[in-house]
PDB file of N, CA and C in Angstrom:
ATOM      1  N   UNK A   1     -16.948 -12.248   2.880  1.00  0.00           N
ATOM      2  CA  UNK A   1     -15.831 -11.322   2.840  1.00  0.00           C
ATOM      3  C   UNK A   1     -16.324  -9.885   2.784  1.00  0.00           C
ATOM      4  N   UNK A   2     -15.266  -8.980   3.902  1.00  0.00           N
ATOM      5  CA  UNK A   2     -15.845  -7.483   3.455  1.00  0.00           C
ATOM      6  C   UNK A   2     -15.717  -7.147   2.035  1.00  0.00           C
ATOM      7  N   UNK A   3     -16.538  -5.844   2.114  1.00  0.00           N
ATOM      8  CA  UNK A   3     -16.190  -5.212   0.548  1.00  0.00           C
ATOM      9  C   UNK A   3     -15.089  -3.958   0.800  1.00  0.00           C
ATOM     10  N   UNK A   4     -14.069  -3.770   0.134  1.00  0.00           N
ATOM     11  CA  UNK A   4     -13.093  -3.333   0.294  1.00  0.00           C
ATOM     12  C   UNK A   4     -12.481  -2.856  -1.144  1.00  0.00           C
ATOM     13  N   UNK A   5     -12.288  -1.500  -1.479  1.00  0.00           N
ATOM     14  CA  UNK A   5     -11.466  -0.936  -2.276  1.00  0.00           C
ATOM     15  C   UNK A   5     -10.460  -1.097  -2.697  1.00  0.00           C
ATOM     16  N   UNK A   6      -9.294  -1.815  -2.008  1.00  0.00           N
ATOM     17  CA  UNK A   6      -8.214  -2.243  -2.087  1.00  0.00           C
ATOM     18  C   UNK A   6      -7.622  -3.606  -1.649  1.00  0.00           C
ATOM     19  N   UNK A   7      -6.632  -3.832  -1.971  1.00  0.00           N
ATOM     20  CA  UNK A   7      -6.235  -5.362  -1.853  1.00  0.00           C
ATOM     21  C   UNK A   7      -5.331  -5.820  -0.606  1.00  0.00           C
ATOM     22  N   UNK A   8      -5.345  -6.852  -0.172  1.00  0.00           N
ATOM     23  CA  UNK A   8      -4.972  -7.214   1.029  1.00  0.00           C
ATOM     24  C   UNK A   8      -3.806  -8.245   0.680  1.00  0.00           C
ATOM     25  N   UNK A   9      -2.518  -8.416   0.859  1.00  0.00           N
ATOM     26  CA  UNK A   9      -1.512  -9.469   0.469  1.00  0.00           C
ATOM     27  C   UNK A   9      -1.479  -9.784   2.275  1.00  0.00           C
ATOM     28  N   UNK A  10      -1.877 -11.314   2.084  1.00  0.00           N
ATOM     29  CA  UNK A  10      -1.169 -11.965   2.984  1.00  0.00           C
ATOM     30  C   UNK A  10       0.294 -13.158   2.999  1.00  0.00           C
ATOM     31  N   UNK A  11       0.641 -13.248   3.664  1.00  0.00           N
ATOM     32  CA  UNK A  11       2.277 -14.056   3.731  1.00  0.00           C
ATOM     33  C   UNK A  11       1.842 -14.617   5.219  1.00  0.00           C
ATOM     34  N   UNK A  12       1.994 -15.850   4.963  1.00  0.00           N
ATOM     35  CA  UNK A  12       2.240 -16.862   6.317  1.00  0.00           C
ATOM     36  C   UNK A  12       3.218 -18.186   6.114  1.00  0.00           C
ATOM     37  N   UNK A  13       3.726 -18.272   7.012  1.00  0.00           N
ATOM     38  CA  UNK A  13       4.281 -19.687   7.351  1.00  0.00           C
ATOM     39  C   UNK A  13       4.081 -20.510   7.944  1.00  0.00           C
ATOM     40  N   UNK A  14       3.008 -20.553   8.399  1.00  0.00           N
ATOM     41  CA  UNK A  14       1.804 -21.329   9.302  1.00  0.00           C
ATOM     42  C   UNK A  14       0.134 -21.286   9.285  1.00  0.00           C
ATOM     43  N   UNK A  15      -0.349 -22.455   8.775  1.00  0.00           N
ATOM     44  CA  UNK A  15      -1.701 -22.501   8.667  1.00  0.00           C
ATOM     45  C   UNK A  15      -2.757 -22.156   9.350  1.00  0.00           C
ATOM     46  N   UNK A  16      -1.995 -21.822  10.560  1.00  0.00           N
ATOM     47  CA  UNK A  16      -3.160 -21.011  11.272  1.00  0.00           C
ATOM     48  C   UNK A  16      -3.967 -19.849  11.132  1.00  0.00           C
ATOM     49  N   UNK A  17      -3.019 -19.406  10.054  1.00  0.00           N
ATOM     50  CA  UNK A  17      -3.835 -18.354   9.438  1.00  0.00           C
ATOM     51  C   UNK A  17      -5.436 -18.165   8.849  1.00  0.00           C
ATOM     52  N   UNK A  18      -6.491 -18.603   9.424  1.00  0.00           N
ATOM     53  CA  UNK A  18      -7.513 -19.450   8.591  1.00  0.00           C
ATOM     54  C   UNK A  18      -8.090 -18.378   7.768  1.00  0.00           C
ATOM     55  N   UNK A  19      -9.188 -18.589   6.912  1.00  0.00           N
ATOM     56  CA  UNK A  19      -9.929 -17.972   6.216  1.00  0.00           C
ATOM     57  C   UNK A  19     -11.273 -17.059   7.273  1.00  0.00           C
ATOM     58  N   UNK A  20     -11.355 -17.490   8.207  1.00  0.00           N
ATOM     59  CA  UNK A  20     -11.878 -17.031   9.222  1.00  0.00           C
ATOM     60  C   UNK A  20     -10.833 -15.945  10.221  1.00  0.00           C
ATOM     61  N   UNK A  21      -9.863 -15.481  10.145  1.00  0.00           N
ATOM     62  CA  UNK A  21      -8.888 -14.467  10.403  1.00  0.00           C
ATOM     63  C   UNK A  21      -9.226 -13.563   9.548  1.00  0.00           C
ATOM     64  N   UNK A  22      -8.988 -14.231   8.259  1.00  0.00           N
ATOM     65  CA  UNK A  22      -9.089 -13.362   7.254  1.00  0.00           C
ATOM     66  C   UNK A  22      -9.993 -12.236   7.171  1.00  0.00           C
ATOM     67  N   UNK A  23     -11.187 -12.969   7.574  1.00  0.00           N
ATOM     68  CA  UNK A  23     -12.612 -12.376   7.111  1.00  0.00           C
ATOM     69  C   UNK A  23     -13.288 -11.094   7.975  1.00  0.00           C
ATOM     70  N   UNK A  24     -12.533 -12.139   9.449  1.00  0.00           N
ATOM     71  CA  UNK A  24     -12.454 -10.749  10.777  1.00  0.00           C
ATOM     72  C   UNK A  24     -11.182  -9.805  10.611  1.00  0.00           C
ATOM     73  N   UNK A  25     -10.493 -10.080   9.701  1.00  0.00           N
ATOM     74  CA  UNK A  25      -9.260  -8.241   9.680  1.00  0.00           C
ATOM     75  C   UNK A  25     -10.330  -7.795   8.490  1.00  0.00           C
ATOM     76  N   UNK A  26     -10.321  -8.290   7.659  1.00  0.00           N
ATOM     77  CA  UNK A  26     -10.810  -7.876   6.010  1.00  0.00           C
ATOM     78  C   UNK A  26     -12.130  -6.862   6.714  1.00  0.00           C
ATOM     79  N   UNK A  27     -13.124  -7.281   7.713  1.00  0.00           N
ATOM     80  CA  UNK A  27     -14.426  -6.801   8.368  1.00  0.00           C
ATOM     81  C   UNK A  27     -13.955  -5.519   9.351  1.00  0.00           C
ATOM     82  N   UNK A  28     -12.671  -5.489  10.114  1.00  0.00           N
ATOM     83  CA  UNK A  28     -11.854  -4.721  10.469  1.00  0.00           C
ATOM     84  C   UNK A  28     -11.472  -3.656   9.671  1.00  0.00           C
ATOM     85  N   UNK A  29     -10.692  -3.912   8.884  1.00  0.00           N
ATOM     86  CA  UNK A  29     -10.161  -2.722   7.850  1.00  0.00           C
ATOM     87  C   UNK A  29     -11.099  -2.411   6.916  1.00  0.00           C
ATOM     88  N   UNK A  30     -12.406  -2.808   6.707  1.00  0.00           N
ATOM     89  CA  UNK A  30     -13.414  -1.977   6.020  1.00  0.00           C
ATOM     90  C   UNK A  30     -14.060  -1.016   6.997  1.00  0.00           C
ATOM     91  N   UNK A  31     -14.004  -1.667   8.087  1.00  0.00           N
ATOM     92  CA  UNK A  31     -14.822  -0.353   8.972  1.00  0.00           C
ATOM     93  C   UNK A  31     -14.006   0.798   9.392  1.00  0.00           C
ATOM     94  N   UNK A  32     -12.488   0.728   9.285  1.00  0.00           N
ATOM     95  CA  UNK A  32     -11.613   1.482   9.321  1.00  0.00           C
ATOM     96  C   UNK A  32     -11.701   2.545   8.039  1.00  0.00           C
ATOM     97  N   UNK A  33     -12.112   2.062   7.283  1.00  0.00           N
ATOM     98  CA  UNK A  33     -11.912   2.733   5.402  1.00  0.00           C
ATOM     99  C   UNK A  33     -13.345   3.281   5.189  1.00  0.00           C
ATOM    100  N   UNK A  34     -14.488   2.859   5.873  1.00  0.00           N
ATOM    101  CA  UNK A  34     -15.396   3.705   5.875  1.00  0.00           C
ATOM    102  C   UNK A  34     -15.596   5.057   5.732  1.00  0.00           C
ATOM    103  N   UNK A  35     -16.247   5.562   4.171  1.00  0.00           N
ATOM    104  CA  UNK A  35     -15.911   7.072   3.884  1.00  0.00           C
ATOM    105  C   UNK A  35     -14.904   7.703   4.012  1.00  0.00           C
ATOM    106  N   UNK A  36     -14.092   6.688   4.107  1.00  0.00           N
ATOM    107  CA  UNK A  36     -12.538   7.505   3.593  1.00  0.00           C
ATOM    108  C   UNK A  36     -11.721   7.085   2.618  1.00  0.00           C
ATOM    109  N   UNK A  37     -11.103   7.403   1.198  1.00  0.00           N
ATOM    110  CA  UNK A  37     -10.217   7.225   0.564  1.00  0.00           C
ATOM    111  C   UNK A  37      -8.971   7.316   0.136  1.00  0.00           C
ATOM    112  N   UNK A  38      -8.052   6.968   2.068  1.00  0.00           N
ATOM    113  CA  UNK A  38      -6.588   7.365   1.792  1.00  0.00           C
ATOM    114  C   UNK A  38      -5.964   5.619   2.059  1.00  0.00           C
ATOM    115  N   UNK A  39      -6.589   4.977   2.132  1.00  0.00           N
ATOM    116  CA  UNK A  39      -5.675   3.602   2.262  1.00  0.00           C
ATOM    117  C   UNK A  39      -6.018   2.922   0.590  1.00  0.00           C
ATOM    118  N   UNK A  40      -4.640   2.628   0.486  1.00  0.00           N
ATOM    119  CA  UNK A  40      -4.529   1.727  -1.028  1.00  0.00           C
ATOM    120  C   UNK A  40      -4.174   0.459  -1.279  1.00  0.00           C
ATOM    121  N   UNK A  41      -3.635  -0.077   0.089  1.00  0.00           N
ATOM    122  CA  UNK A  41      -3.461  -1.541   0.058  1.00  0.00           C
ATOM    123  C   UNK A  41      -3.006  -1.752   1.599  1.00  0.00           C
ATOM    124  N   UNK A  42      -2.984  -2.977   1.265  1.00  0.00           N
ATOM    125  CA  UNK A  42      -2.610  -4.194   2.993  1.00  0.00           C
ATOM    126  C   UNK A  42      -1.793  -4.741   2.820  1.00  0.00           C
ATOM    127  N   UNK A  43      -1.015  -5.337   3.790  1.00  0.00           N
ATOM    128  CA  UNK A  43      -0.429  -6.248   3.494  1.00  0.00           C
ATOM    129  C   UNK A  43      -0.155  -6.957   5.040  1.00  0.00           C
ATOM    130  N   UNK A  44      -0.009  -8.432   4.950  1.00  0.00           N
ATOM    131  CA  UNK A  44      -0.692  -8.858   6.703  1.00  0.00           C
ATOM    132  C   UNK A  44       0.604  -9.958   6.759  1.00  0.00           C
ATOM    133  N   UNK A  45       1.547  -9.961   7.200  1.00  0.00           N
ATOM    134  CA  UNK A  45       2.737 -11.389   7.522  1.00  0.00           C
ATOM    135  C   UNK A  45       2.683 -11.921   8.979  1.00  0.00           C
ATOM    136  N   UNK A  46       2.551 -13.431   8.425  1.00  0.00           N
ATOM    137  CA  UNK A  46       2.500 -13.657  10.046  1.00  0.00           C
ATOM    138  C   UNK A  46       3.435 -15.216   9.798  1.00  0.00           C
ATOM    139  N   UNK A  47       4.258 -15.078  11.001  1.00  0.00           N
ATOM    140  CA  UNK A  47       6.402 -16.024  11.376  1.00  0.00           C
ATOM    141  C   UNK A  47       5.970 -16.792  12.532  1.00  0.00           C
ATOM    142  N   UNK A  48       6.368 -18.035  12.390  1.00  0.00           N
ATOM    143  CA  UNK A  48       6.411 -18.576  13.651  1.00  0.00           C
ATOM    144  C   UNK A  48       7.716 -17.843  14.332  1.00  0.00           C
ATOM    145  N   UNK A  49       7.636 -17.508  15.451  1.00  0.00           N
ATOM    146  CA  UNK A  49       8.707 -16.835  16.194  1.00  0.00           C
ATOM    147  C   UNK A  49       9.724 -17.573  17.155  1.00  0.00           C
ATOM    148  N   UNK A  50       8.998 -18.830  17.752  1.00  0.00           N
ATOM    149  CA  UNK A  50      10.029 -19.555  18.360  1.00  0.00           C
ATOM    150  C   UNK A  50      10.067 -20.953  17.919  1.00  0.00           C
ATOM    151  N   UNK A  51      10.068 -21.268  16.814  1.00  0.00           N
ATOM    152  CA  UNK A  51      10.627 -22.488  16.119  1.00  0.00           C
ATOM    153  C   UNK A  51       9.912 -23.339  16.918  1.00  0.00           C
ATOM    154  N   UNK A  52      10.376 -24.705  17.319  1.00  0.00           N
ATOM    155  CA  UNK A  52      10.016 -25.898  17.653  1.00  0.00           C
ATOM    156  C   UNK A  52       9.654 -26.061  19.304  1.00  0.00           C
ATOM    157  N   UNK A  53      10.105 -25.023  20.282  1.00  0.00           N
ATOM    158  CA  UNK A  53      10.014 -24.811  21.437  1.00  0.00           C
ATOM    159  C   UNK A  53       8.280 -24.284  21.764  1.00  0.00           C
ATOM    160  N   UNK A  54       8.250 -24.716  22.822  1.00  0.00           N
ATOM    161  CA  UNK A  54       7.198 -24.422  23.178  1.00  0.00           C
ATOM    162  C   UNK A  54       6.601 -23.745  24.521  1.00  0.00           C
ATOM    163  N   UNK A  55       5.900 -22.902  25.617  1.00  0.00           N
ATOM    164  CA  UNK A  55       4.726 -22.282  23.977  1.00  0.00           C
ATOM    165  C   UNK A  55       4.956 -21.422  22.605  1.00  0.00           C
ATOM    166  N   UNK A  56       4.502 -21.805  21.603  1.00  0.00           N
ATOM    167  CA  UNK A  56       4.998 -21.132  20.653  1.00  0.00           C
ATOM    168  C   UNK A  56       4.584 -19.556  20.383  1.00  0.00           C
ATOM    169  N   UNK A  57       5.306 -18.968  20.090  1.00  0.00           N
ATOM    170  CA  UNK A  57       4.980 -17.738  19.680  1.00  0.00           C
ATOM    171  C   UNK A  57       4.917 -17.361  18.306  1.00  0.00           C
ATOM    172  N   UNK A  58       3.814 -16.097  17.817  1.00  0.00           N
ATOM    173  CA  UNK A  58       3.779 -15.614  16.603  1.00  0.00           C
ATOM    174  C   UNK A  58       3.694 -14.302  16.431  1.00  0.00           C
ATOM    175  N   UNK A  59       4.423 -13.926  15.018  1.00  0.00           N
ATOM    176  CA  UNK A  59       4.710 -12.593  15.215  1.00  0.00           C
ATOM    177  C   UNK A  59       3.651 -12.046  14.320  1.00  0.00           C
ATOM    178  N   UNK A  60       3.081 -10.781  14.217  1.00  0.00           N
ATOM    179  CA  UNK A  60       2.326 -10.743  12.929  1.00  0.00           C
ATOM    180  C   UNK A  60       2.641  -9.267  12.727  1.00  0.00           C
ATOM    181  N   UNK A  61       3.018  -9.215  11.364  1.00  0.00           N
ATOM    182  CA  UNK A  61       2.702  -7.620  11.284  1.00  0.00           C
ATOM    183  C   UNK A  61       1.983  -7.226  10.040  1.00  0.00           C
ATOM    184  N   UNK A  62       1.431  -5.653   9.929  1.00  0.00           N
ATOM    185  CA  UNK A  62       0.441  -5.630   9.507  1.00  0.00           C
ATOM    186  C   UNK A  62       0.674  -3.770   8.745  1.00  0.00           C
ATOM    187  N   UNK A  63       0.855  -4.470   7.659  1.00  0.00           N
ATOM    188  CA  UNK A  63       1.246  -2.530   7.152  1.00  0.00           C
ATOM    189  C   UNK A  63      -0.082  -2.063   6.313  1.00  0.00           C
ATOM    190  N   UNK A  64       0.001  -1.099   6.225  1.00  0.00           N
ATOM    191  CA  UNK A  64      -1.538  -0.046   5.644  1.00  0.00           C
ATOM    192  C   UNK A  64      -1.111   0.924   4.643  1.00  0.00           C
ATOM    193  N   UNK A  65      -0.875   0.856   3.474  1.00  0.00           N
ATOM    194  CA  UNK A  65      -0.596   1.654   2.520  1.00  0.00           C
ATOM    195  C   UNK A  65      -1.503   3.138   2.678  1.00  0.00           C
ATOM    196  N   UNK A  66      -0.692   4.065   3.005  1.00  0.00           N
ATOM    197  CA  UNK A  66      -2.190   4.824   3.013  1.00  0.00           C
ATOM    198  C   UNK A  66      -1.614   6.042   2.707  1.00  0.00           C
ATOM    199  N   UNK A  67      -2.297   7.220   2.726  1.00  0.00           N
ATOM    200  CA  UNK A  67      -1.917   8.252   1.929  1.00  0.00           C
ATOM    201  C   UNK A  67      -1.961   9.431   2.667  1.00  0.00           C
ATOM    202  N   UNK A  68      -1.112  10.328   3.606  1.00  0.00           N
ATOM    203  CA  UNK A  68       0.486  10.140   2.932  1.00  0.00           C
ATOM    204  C   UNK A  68       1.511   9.582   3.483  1.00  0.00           C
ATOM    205  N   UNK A  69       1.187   8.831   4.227  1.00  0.00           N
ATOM    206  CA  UNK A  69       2.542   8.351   5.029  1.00  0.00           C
ATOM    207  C   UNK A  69       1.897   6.710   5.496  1.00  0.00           C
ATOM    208  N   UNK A  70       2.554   5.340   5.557  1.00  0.00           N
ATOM    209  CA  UNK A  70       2.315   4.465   5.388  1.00  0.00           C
ATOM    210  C   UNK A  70       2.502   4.231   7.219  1.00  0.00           C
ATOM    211  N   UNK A  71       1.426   3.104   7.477  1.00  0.00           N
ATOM    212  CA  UNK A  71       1.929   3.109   8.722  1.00  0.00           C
ATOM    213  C   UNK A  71       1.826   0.922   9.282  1.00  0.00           C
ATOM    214  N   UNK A  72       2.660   1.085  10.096  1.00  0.00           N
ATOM    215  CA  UNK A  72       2.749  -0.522  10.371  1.00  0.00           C
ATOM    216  C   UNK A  72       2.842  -0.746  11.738  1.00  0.00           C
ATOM    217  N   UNK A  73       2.789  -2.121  11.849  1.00  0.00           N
ATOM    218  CA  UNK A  73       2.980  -2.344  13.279  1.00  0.00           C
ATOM    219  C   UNK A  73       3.161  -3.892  13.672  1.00  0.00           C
ATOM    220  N   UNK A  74       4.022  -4.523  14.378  1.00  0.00           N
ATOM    221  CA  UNK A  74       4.343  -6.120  14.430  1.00  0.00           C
ATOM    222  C   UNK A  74       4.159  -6.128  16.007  1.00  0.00           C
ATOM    223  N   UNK A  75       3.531  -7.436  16.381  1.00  0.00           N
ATOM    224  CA  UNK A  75       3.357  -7.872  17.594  1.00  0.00           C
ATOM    225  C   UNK A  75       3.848  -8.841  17.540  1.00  0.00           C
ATOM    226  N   UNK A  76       3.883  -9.365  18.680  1.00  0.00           N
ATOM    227  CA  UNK A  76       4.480 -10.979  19.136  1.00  0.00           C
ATOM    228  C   UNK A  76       3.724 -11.842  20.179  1.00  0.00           C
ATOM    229  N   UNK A  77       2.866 -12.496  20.077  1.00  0.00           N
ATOM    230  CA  UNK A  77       2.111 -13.137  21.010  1.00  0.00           C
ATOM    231  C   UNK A  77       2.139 -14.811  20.812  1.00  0.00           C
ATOM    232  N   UNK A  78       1.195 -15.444  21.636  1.00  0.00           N
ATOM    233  CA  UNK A  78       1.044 -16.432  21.641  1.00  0.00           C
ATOM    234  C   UNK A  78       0.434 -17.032  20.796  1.00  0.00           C
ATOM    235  N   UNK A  79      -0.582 -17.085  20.851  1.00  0.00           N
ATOM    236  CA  UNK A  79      -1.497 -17.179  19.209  1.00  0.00           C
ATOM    237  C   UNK A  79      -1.472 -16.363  18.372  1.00  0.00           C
ATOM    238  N   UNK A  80      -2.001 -16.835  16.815  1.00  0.00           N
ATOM    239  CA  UNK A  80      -2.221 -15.775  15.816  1.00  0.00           C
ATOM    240  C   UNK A  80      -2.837 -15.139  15.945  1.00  0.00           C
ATOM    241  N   UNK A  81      -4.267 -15.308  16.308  1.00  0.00           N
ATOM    242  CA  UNK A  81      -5.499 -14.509  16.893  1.00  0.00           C
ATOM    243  C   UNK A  81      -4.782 -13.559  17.528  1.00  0.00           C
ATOM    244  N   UNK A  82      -4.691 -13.343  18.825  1.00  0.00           N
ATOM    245  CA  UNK A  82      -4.113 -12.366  19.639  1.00  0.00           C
ATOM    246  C   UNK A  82      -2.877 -11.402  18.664  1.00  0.00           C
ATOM    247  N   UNK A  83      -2.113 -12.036  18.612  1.00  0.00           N
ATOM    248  CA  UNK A  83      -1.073 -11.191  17.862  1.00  0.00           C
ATOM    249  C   UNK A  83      -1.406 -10.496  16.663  1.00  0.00           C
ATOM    250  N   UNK A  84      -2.255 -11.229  15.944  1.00  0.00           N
ATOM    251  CA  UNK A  84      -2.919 -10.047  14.594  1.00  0.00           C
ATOM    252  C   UNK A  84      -3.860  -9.199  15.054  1.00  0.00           C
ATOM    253  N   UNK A  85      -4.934  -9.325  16.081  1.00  0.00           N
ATOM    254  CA  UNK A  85      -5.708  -8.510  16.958  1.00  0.00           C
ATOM    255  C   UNK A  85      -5.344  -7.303  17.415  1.00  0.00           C
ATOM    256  N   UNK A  86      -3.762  -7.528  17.940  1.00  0.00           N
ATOM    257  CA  UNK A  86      -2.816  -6.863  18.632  1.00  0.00           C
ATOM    258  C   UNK A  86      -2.444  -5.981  17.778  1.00  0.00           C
ATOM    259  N   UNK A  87      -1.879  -6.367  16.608  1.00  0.00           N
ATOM    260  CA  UNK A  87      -1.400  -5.786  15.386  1.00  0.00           C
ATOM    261  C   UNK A  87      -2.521  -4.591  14.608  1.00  0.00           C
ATOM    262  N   UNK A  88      -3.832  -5.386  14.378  1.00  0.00           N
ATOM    263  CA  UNK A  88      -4.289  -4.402  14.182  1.00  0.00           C
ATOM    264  C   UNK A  88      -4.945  -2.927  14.550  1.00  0.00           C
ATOM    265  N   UNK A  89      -4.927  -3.484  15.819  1.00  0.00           N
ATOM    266  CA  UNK A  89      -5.318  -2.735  17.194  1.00  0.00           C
ATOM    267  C   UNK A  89      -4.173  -1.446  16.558  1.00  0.00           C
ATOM    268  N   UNK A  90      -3.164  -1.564  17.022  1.00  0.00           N
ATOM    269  CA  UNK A  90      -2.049  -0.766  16.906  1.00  0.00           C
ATOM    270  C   UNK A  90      -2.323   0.253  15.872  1.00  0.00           C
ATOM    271  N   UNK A  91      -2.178  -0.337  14.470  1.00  0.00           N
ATOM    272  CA  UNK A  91      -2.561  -0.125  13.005  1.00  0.00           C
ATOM    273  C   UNK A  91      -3.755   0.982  13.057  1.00  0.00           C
ATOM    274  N   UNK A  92      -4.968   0.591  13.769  1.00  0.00           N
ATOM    275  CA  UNK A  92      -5.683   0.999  13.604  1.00  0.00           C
ATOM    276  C   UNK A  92      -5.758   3.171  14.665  1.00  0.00           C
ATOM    277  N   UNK A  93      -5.427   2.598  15.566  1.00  0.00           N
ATOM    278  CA  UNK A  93      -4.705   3.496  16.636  1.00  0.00           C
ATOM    279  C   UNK A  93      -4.158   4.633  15.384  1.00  0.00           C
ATOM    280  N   UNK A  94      -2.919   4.261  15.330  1.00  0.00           N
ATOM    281  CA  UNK A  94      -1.757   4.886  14.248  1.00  0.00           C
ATOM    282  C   UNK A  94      -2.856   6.264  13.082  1.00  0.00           C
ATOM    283  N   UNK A  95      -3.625   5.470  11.948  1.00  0.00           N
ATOM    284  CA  UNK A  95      -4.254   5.501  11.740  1.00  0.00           C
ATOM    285  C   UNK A  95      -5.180   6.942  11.861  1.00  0.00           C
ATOM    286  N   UNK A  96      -6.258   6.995  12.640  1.00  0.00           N
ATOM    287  CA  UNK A  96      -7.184   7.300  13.859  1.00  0.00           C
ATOM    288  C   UNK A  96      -5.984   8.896  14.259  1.00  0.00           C
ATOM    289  N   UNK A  97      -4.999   8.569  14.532  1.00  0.00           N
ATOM    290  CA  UNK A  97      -4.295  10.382  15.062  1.00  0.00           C
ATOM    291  C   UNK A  97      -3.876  10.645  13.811  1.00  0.00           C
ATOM    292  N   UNK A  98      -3.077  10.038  12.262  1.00  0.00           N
ATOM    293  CA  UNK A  98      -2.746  10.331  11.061  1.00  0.00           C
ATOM    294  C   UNK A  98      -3.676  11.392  10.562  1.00  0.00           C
ATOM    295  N   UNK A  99      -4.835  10.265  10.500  1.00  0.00           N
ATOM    296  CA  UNK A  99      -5.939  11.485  10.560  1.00  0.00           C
ATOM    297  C   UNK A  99      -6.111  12.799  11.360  1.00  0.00           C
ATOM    298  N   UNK A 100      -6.195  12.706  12.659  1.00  0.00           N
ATOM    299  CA  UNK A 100      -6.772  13.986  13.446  1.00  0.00           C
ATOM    300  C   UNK A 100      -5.726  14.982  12.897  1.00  0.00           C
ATOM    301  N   UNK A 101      -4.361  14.636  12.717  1.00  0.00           N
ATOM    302  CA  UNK A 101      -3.612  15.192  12.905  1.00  0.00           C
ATOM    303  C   UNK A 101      -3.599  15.978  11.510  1.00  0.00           C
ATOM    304  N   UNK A 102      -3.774  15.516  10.063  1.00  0.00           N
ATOM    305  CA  UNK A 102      -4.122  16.341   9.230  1.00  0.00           C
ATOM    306  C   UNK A 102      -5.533  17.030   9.318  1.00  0.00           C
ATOM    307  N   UNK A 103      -6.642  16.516   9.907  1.00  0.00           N
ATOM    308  CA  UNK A 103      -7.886  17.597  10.035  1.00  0.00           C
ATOM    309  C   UNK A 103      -7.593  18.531  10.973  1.00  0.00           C
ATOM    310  N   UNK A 104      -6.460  18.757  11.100  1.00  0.00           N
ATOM    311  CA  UNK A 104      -5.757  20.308  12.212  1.00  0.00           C
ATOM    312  C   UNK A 104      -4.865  21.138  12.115  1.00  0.00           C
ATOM    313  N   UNK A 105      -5.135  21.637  10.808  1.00  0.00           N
ATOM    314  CA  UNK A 105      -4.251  22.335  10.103  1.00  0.00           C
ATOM    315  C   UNK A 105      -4.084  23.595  10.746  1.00  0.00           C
ATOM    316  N   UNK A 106      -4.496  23.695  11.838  1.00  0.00           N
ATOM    317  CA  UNK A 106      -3.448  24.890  12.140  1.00  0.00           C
ATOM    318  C   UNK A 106      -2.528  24.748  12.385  1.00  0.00           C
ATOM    319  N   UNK A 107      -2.221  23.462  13.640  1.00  0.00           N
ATOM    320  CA  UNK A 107      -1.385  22.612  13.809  1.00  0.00           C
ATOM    321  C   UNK A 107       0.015  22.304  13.248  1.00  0.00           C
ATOM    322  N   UNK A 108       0.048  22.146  11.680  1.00  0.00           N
ATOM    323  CA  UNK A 108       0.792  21.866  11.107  1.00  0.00           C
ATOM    324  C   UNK A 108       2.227  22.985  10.991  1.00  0.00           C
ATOM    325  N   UNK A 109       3.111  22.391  10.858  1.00  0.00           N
ATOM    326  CA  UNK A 109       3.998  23.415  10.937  1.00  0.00           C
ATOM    327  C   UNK A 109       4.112  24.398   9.361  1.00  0.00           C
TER     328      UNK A 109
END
């Protein structure tokens, strides 16, 4: 498991979630938090999206407590893999300009 400052809540309704997901977001969001101390928690949900029909879909979303403004993001894909990938992709994006955008204080209104 990464080493990580803060805590990660996951919520699933499907076991696909493995401990091996886990370990690749957890390895994800530490390299994201690298020398920086504005995220304070996780939190990762992932829904089966189309019930009993098939192919099935999953939704995952993925919020980032962070400081000052919280940011999230839900995908919908086929697998969990992909869709939390997707999710964090996003997350991470979001993120990444939060930042630029306060190191540009002229910028600011």
């Amino acid at each position: 498991m990464a080493d990580l400052s803060f805590d990660i809540e996951y919520h699933s309704d499907t076991p696909e979630l493995t401990d091996d997901l886990k370990d690749k977001t957890e390895q994800r969001l530490a390299k994201l938090t690298k020398r920086h101390k504005d995220v304070t928690g996780a939190s990762i949900g992932i829904q089966t999206a189309s019930g009993d029909t098939h192919p099935r879909a999953y939704r995952a979303r993925v919020v980032l407590y962070l400081r000052p403004d919280n940011v999230a993001s839900i995908r919908k894909e086929e697998s969990v893999a992909q869709a939390l990938g997707d999710a964090l992709d996003a997350v991470e994006r979001q993120v990444r300009e939060q930042r630029d955008k306060l190191r540009e204080t002229w910028k600011r209104p």
